[in-house]
N, C-alpha and C. Protein backbone atom coordinates (compact mmCIF):
# COMPACT_ATOMS: atom_id res chain seq x y z
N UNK A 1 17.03 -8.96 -8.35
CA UNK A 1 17.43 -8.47 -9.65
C UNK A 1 16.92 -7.05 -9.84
N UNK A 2 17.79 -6.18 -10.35
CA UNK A 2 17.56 -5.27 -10.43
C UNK A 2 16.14 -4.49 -11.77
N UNK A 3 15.65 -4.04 -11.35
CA UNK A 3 14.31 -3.23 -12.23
C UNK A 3 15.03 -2.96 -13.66
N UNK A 4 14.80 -3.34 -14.93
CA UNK A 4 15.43 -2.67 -15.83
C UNK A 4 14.64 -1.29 -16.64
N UNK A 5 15.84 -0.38 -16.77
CA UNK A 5 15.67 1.32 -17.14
C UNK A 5 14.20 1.65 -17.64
N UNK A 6 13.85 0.60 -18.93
CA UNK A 6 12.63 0.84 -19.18
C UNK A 6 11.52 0.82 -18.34
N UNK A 7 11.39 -0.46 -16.91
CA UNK A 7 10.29 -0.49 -16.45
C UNK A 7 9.63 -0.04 -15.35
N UNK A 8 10.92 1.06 -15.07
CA UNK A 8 11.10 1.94 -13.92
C UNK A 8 9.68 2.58 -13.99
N UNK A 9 9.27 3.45 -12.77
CA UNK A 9 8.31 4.04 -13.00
C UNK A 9 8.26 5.13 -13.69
N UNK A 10 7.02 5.83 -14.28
CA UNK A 10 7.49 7.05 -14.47
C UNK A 10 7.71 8.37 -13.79
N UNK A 11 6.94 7.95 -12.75
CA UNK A 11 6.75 9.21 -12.22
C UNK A 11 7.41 8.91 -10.65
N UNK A 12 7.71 9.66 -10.03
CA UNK A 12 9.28 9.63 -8.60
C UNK A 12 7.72 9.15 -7.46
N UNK A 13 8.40 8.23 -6.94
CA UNK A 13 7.03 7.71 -5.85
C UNK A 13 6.69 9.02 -4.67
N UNK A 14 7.39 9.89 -4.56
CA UNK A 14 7.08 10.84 -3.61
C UNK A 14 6.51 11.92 -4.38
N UNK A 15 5.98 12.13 -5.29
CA UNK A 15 5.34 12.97 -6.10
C UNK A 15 4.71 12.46 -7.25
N UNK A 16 3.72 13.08 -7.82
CA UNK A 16 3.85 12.83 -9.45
C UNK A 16 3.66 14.12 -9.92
N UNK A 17 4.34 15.18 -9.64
CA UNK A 17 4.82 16.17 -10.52
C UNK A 17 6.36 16.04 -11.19
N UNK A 18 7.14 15.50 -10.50
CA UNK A 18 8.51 14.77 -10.55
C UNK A 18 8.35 13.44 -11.36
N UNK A 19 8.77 13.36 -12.58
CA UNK A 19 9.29 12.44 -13.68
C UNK A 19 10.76 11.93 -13.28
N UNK A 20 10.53 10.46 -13.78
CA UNK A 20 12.02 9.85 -13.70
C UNK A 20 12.95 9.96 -15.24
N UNK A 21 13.98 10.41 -15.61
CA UNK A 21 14.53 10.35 -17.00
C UNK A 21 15.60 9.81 -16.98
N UNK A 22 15.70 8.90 -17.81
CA UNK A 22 16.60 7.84 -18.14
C UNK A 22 17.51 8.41 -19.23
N UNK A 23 18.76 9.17 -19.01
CA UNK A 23 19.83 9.88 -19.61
C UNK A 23 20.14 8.78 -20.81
N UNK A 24 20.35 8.95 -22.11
CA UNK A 24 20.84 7.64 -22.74
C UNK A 24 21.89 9.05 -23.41
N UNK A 25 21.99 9.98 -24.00
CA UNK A 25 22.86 10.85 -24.52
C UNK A 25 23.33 12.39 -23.85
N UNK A 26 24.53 12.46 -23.23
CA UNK A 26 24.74 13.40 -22.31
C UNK A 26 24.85 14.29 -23.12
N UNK A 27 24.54 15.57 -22.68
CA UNK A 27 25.19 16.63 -23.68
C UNK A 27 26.56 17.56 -23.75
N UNK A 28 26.79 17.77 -25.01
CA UNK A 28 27.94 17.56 -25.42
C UNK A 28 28.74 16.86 -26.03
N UNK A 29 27.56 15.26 -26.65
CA UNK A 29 28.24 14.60 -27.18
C UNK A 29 28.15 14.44 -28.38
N UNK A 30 28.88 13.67 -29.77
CA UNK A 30 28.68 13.41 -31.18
C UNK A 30 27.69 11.91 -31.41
N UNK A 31 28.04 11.24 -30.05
CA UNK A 31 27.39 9.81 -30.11
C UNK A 31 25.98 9.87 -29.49
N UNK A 32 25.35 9.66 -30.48
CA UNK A 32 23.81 9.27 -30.06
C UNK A 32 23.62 7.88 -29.75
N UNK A 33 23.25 7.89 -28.73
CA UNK A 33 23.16 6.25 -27.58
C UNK A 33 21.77 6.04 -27.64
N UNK A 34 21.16 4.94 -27.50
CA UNK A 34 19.72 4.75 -27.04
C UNK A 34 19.82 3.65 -26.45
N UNK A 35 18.99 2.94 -25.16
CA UNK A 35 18.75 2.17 -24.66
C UNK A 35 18.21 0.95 -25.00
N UNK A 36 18.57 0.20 -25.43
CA UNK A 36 18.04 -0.90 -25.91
C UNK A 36 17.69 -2.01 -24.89
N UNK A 37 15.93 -1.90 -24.71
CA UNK A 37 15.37 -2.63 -23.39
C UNK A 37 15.75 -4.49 -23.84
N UNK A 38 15.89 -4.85 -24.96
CA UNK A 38 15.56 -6.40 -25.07
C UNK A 38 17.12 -6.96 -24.47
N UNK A 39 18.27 -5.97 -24.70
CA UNK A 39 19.50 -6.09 -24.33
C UNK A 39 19.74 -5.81 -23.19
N UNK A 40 18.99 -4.53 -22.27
CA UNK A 40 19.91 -4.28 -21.31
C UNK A 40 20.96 -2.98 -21.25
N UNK A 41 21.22 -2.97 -22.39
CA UNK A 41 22.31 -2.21 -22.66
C UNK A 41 21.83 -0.59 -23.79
N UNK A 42 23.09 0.16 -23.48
CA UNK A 42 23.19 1.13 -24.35
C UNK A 42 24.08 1.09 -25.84
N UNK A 43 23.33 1.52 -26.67
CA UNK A 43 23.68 1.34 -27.85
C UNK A 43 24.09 2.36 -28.60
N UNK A 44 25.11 2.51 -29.34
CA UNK A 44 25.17 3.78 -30.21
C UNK A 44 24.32 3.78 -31.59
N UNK A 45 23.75 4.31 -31.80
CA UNK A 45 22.38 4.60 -32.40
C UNK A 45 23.29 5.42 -33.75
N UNK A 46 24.39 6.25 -34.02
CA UNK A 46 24.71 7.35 -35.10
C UNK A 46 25.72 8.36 -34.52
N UNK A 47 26.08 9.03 -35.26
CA UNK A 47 27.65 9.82 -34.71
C UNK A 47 27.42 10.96 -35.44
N UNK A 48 26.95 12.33 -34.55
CA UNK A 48 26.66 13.27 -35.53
C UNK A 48 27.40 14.25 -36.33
N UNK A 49 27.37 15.10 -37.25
CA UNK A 49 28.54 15.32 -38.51
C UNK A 49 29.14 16.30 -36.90
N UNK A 50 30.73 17.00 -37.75
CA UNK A 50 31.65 17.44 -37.19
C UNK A 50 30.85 18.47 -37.00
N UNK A 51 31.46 19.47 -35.26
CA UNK A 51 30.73 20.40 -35.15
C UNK A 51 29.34 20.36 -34.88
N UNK A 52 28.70 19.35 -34.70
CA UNK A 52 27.05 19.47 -33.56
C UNK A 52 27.30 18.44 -32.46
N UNK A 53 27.01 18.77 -31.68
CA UNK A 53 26.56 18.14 -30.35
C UNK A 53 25.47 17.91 -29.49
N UNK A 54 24.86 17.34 -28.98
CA UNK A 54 23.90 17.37 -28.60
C UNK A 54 23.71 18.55 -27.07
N UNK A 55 22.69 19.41 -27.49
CA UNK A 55 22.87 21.09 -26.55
C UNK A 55 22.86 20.29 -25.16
N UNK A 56 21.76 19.33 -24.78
CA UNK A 56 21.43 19.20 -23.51
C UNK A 56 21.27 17.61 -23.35
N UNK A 57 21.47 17.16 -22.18
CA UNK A 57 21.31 15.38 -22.15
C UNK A 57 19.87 15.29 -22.67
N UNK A 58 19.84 14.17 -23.37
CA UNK A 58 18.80 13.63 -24.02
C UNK A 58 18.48 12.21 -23.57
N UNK A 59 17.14 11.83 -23.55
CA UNK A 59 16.48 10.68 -22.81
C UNK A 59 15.47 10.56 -23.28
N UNK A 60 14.52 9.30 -22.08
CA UNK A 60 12.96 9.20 -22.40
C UNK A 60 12.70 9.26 -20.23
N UNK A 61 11.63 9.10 -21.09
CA UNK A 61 10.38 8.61 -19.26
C UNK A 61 10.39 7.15 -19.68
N UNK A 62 10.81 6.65 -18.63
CA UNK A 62 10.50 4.87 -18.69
C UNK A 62 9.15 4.62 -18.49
N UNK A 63 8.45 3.97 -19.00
CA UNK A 63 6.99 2.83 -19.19
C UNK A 63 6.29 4.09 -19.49
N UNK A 64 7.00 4.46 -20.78
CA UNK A 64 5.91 5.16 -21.52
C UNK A 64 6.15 4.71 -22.66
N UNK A 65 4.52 5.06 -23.72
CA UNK A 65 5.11 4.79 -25.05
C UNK A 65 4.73 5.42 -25.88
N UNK A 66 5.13 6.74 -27.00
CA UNK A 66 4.96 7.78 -27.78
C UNK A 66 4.47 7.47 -29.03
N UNK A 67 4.14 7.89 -29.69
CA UNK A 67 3.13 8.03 -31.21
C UNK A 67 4.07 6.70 -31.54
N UNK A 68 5.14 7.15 -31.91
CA UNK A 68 6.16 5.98 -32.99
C UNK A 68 6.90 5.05 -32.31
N UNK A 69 6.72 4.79 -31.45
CA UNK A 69 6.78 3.38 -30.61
C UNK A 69 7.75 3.17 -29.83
N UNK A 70 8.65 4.12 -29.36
CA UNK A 70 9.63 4.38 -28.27
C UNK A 70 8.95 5.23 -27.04
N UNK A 71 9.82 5.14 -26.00
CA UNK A 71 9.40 6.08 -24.91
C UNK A 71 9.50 7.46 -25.44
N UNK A 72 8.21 8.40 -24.23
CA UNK A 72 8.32 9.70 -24.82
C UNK A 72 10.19 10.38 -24.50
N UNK A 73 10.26 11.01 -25.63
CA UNK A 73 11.51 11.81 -25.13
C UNK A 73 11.88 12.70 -24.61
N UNK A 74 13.47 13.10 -23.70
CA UNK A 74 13.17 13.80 -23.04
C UNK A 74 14.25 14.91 -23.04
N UNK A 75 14.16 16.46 -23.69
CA UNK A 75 15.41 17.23 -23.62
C UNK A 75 15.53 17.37 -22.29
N UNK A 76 16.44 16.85 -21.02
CA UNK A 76 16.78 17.63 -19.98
C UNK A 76 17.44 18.47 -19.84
N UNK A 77 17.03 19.89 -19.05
CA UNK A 77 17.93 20.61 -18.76
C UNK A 77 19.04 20.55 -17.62
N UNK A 78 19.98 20.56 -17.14
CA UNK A 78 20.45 20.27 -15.67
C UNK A 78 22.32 21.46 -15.69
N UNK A 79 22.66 21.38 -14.69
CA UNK A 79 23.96 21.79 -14.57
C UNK A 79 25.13 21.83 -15.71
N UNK A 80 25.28 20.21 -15.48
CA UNK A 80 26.64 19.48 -16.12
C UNK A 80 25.87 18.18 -16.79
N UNK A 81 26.60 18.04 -17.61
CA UNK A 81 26.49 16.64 -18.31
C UNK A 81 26.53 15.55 -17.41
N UNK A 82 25.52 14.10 -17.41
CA UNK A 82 25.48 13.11 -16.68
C UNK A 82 26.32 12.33 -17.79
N UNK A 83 25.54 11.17 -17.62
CA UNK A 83 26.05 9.61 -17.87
C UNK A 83 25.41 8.51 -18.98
N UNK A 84 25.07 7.72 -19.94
CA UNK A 84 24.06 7.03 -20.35
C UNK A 84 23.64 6.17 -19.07
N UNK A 85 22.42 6.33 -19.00
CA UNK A 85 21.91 5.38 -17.94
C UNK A 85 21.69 5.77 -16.38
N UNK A 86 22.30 7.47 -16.46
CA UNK A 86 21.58 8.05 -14.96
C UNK A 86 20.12 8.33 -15.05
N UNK A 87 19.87 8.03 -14.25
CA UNK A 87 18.17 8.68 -13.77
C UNK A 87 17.98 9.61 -13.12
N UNK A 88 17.66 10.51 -13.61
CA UNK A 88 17.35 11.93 -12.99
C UNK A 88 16.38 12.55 -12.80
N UNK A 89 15.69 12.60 -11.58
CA UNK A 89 14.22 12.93 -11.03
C UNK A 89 14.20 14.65 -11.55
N UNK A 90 13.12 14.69 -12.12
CA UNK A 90 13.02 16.17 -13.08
C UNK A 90 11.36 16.59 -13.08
N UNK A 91 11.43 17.83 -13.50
CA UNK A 91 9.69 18.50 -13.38
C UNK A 91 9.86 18.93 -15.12
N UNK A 92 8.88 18.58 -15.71
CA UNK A 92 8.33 18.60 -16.94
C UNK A 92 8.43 20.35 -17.20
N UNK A 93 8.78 20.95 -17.77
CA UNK A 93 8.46 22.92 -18.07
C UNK A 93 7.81 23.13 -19.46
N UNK A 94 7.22 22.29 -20.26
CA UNK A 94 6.86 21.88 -21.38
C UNK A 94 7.27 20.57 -22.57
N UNK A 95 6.77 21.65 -23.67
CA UNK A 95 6.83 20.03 -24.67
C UNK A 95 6.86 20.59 -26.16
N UNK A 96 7.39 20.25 -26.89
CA UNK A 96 7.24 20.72 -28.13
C UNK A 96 7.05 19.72 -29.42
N UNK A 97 5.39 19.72 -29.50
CA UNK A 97 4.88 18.93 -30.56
C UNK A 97 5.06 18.65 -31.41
N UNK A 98 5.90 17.52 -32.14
CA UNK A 98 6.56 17.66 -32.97
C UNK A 98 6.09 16.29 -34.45
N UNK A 99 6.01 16.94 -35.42
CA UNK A 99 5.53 15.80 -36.55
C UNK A 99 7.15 15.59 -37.16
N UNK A 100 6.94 14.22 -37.74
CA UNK A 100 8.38 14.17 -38.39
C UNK A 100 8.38 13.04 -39.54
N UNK A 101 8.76 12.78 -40.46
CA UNK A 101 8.70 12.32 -41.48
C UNK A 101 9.35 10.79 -41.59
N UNK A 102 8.68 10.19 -41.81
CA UNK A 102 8.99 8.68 -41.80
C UNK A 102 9.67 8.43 -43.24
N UNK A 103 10.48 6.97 -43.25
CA UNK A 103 11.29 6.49 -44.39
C UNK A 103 10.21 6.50 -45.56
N UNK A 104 8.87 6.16 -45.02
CA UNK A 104 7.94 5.41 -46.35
C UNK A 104 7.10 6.58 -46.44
N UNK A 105 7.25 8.06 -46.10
CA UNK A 105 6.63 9.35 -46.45
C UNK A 105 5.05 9.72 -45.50
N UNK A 106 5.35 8.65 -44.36
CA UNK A 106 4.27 8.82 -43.89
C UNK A 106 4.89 9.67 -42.22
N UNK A 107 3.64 10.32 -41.84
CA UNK A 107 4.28 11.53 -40.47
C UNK A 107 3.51 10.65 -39.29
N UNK A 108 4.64 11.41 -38.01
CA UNK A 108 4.15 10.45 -36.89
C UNK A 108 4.24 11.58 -35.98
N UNK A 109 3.77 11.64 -34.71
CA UNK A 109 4.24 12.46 -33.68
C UNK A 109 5.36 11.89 -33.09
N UNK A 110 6.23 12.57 -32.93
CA UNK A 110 7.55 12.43 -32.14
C UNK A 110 7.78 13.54 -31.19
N UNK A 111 6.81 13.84 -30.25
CA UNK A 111 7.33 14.74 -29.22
C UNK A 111 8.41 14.91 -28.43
N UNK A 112 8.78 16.19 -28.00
CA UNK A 112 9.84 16.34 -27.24
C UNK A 112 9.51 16.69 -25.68
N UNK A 113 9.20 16.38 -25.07
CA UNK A 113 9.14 16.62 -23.70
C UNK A 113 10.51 17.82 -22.86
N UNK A 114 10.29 18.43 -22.35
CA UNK A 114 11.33 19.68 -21.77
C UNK A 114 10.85 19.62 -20.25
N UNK A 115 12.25 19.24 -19.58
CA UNK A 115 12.47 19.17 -18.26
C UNK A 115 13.55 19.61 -17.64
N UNK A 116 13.50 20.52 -16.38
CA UNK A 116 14.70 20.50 -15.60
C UNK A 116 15.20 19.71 -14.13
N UNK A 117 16.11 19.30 -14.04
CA UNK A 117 16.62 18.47 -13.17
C UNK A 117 15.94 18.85 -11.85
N UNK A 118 15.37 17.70 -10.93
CA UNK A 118 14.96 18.19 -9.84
C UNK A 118 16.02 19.26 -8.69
N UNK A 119 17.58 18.49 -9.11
CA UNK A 119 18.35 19.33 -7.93
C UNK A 119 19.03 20.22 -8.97
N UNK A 120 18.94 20.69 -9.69
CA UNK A 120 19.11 21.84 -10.98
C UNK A 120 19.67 23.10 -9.63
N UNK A 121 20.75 23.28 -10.19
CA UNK A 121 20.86 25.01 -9.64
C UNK A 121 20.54 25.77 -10.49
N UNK A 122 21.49 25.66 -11.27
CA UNK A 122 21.17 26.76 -12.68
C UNK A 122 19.81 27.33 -13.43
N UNK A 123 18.79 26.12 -13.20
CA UNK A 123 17.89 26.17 -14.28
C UNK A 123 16.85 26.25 -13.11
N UNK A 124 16.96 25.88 -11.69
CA UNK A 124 15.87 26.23 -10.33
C UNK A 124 14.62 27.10 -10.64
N UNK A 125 14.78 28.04 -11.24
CA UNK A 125 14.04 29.28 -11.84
C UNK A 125 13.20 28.71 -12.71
N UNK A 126 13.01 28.17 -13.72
CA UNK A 126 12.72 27.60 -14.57
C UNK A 126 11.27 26.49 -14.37
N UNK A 127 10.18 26.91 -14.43
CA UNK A 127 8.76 26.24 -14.33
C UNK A 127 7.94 26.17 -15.65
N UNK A 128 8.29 26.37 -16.34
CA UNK A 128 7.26 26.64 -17.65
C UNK A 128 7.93 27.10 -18.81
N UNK A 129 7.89 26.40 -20.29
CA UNK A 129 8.45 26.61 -21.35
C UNK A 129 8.51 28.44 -21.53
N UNK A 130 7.54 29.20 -21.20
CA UNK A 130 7.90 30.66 -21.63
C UNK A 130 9.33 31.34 -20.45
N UNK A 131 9.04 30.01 -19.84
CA UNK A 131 10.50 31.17 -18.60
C UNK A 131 11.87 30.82 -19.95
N UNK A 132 11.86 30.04 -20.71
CA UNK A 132 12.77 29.77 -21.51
C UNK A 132 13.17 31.03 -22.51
N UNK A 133 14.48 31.57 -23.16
CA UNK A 133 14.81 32.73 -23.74
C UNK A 133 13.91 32.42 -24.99
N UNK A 134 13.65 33.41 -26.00
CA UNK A 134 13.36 32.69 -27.64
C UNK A 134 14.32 32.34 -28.01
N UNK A 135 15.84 32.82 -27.97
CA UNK A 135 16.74 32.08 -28.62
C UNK A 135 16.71 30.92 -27.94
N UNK A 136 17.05 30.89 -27.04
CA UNK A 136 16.94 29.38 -26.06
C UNK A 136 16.10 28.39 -27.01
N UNK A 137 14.93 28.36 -26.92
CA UNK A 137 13.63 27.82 -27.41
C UNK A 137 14.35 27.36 -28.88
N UNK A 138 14.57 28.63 -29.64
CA UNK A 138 14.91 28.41 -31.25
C UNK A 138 16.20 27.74 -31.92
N UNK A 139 16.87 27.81 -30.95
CA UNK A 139 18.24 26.72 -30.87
C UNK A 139 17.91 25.41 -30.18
N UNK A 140 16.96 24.87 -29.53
CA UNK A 140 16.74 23.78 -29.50
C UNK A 140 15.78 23.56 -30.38
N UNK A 141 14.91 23.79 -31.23
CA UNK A 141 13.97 23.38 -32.55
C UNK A 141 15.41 23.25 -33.59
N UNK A 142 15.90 24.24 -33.65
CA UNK A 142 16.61 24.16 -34.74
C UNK A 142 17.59 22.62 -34.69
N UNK A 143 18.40 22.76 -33.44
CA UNK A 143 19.00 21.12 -32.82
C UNK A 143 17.80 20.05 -33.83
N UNK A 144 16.79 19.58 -33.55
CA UNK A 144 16.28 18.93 -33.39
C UNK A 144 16.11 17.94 -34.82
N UNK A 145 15.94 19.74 -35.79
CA UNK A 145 15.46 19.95 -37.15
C UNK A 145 16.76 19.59 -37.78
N UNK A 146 18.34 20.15 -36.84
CA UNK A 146 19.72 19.56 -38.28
C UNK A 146 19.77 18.23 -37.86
N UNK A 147 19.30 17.62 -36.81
CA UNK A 147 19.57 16.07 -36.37
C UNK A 147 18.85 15.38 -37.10
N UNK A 148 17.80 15.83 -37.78
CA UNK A 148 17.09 14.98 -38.33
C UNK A 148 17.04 15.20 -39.80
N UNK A 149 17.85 16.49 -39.88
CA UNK A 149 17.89 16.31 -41.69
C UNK A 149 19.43 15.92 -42.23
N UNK A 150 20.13 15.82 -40.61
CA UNK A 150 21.56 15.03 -41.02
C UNK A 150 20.80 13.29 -41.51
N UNK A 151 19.98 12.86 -40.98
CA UNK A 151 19.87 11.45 -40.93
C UNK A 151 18.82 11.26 -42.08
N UNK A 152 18.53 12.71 -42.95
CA UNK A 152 17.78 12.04 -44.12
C UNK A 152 16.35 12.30 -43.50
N UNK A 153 16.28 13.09 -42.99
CA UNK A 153 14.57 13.31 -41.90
C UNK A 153 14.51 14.67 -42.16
N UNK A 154 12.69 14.37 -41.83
CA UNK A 154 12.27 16.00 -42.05
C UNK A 154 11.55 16.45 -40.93
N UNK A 155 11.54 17.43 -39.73
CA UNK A 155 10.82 17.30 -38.50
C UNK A 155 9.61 18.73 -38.76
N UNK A 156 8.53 19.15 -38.16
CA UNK A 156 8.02 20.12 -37.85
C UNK A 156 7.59 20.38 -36.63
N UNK A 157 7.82 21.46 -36.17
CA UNK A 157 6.94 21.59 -34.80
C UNK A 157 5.50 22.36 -34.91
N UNK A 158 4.72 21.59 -34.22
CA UNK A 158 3.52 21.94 -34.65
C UNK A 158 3.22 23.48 -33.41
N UNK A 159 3.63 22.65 -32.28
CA UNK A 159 3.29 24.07 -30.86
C UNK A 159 4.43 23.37 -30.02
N UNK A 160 4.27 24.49 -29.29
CA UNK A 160 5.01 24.89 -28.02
C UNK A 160 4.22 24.82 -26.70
N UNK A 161 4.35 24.15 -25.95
CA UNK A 161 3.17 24.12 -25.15
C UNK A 161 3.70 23.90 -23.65
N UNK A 162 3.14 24.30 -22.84
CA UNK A 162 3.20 24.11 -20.96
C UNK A 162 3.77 23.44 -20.70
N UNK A 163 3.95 23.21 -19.22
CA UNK A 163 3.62 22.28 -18.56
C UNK A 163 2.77 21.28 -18.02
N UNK A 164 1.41 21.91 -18.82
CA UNK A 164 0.33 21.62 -18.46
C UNK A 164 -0.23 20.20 -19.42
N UNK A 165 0.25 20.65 -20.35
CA UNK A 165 0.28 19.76 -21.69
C UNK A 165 1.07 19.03 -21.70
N UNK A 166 2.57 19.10 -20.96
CA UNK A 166 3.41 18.21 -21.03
C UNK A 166 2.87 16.96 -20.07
N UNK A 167 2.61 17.62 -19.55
CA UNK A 167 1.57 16.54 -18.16
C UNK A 167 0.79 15.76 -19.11
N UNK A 168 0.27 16.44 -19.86
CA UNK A 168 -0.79 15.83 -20.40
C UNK A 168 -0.70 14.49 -21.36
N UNK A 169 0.42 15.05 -22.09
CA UNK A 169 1.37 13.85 -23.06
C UNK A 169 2.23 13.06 -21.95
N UNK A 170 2.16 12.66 -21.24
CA UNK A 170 2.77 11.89 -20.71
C UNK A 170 1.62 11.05 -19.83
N UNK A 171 0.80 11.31 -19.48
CA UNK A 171 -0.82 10.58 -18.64
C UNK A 171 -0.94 10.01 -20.26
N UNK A 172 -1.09 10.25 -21.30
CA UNK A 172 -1.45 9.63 -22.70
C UNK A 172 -0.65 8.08 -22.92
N UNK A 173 1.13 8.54 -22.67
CA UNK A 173 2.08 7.91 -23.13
C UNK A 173 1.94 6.87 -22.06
N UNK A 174 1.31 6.61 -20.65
CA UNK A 174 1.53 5.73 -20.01
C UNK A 174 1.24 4.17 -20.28
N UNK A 175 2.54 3.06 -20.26
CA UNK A 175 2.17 1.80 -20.29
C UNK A 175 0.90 1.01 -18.95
């Protein structure tokens, strides 16, 4: 029987600088998917208003588990849009700390983890959140911030931080 998405490892057995990411929303899309481990399956989670898309595939690291009780998440960077449910061996380039506002007014960390695809052409260059443009950087906060005030949410980013740190939140997040 096959390993299910969540209990994969996290980290690629021939390294542990190389993270495994479990694609649940490709980018480019209106449908926000999430993985639902008790099912098996992918779920559509919300359909975002006309005109946003999600910039870059979106995921987690399997057998991890983040402030608010899902796996940490994961913006990947890569070529082309994948699939819900590809796994794509990737190197962490930072993380962006993020507080966000709960239904009952209380804040949680909801980090974002930032990775590029291990066989990445495009993004090859790419080792560390500052190789990223500022617009680059400020169009994905901003992404993050209309997704969550489409759904009635309020997000902040607290920092911007390494790779070093991203490492770091993820040795934290391990099951």
């Amino acid at each position: 029987m096959a390993t299910p998405l969540d209990k994969l490892p996290a980290h690629v057995a021939h390294s542990h600088m190389l993270v495994h990411v479990v694609v649940e929303t490709p980018k480019g899309e209106r449908n926000k998917v999430a993985y639902e481990p008790d099912l098996g399956v992918f779920m559509l989670k919300g359909v975002l208003p006309e005109g946003h898309s999600f910039p870059y595939d979106f995921g987690f690291v399997p057998s991890t588990k983040a402030e608010d009780g899902d796996p940490l998440d994961v913006l990947l960077l890569l070529d082309a849009p994948t699939f819900a449910g590809c796994v794509v061996e990737a190197r962490l380039i930072g993380a962006l700390e993020i507080e966000q506002l709960e239904d009952d007014g209380s804040r949680v960390r909801n980090d974002r983890l930032l990775a590029v695809a291990n066989n990445s052409r495009l993004h090859k260059g790419l080792h560390e959140i500052t190789d990223l443009s500022r617009e680059m950087l400020h169009e994905i906060e901003h992404f993050f911030s209309s997704y969550n005030s489409v759904k009635g949410g309020e997000i902040k980013v607290l920092h911007r931080v390494g790779a070093k740190k991203a490492h770091t939140l993820l040795a934290q997040a391990l099951l």
